[in-house]
Structure formats: C-alpha cells, structure tokens
Protein backbone atom coordinates (compact mmCIF):
# COMPACT_ATOMS: atom_id res chain seq x y z
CA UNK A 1 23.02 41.83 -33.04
CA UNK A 2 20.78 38.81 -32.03
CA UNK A 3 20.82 35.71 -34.59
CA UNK A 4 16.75 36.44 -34.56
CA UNK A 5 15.66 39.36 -35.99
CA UNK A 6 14.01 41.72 -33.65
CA UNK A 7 10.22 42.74 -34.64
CA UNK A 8 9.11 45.93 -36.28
CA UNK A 9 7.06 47.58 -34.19
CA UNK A 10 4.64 49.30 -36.55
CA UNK A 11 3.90 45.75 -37.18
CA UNK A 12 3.20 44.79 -33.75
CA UNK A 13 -0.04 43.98 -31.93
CA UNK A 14 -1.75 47.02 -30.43
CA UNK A 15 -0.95 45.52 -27.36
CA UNK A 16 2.31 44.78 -27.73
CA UNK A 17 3.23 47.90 -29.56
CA UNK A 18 1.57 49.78 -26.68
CA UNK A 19 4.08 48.06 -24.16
CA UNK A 20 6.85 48.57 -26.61
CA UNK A 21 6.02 52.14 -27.08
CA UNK A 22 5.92 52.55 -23.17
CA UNK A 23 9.67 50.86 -22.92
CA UNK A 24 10.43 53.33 -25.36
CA UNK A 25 9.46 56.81 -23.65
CA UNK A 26 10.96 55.48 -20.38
CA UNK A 27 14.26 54.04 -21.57
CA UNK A 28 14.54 55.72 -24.81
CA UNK A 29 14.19 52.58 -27.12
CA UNK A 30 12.31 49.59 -26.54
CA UNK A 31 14.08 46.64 -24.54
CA UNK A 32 15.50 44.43 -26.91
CA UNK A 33 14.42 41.57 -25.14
CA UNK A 34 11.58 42.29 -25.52
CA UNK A 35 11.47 42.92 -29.37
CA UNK A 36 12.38 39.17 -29.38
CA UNK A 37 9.49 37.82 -27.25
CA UNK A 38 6.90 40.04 -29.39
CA UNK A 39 7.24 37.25 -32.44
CA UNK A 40 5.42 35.11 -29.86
CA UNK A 41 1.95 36.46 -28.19
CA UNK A 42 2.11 34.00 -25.22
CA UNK A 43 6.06 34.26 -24.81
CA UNK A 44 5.39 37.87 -24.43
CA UNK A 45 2.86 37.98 -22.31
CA UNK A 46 4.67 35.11 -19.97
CA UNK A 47 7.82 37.38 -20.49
CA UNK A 48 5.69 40.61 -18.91
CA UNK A 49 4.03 38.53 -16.39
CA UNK A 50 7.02 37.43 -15.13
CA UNK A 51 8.35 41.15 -15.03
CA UNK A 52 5.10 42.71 -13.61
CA UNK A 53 5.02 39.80 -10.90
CA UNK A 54 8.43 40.84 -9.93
CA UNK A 55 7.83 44.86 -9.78
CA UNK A 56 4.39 44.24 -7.55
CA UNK A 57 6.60 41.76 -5.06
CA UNK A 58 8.65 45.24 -4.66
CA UNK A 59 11.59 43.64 -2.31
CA UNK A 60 13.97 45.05 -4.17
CA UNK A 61 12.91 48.72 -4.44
CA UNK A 62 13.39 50.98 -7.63
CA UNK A 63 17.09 51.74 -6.91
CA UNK A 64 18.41 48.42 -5.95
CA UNK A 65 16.15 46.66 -8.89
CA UNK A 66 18.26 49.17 -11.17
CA UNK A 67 21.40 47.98 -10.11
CA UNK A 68 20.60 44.83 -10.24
CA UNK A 69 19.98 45.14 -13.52
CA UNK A 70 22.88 46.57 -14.86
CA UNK A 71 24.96 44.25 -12.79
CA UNK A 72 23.32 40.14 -14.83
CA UNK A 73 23.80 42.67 -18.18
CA UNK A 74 27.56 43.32 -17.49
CA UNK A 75 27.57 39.55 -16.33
CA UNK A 76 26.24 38.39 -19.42
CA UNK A 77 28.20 41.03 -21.58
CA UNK A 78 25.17 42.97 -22.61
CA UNK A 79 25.59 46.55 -23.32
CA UNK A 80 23.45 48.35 -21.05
C-alpha cells in the first residue's frame, strides 16, 4: 500500500481515465504507478511521455521490454 493514496478513477480526467481504463483492459487493473502520477496533470503526462518515448524507440522489442519489466519490479520488491 503506497503512503499516497492512489486516485479514483471515476474521478479522473477524461484523459487520464481514458489511459487508465486502457491499462486496465490490457493488464487487468490499472498500473499503480500510474494511479499516483494522475493527482498531477503534468507529472502524468511527463510520466506517459516518458513511457510512449520509450515504446516508439522499440530497441527492446515487446518480449524483452516484458522481461525487463518484471526483472527492476522484483529488484525493487514490487509485486508484479
């Protein structure tokens, strides 16, 4: 549980609710990250810049981004 309370999404942006809402069909629950960054609009959108930037550069590929991924969470100790 973070020390910051995540935001509701109902009471989201439409914007941010419609990235949110996205996360949500393709991971089953919105990031949680992400939930944290939505209290801010410009942290949020920095946040997803940073993240789209990263997916266009594609030198990682889908598989090896995945991985990746699940490798900094267990680094970190995050549940993923």
């Amino acid at each position: 549980m973070p020390r910051i309370p995540e935001i509701d999404v109902a009471a989201a942006s439409p914007r941010v609710a419609a990235v949110l809402n996205a996360q949500a069909t393709t991971f089953g629950a919105p990031l949680r990250n992400h939930l944290l960054y939505a209290h801010n609009a410009d942290i949020f959108a920095g946040a997803r810049g940073m993240w789209a930037a990263l997916d266009k550069a594609g030198r990682l590929g889908a598989a090896l981004s995945a991985i990746v991924n699940r490798r900094v969470a267990a680094q970190v100790g995050c549940v993923f």
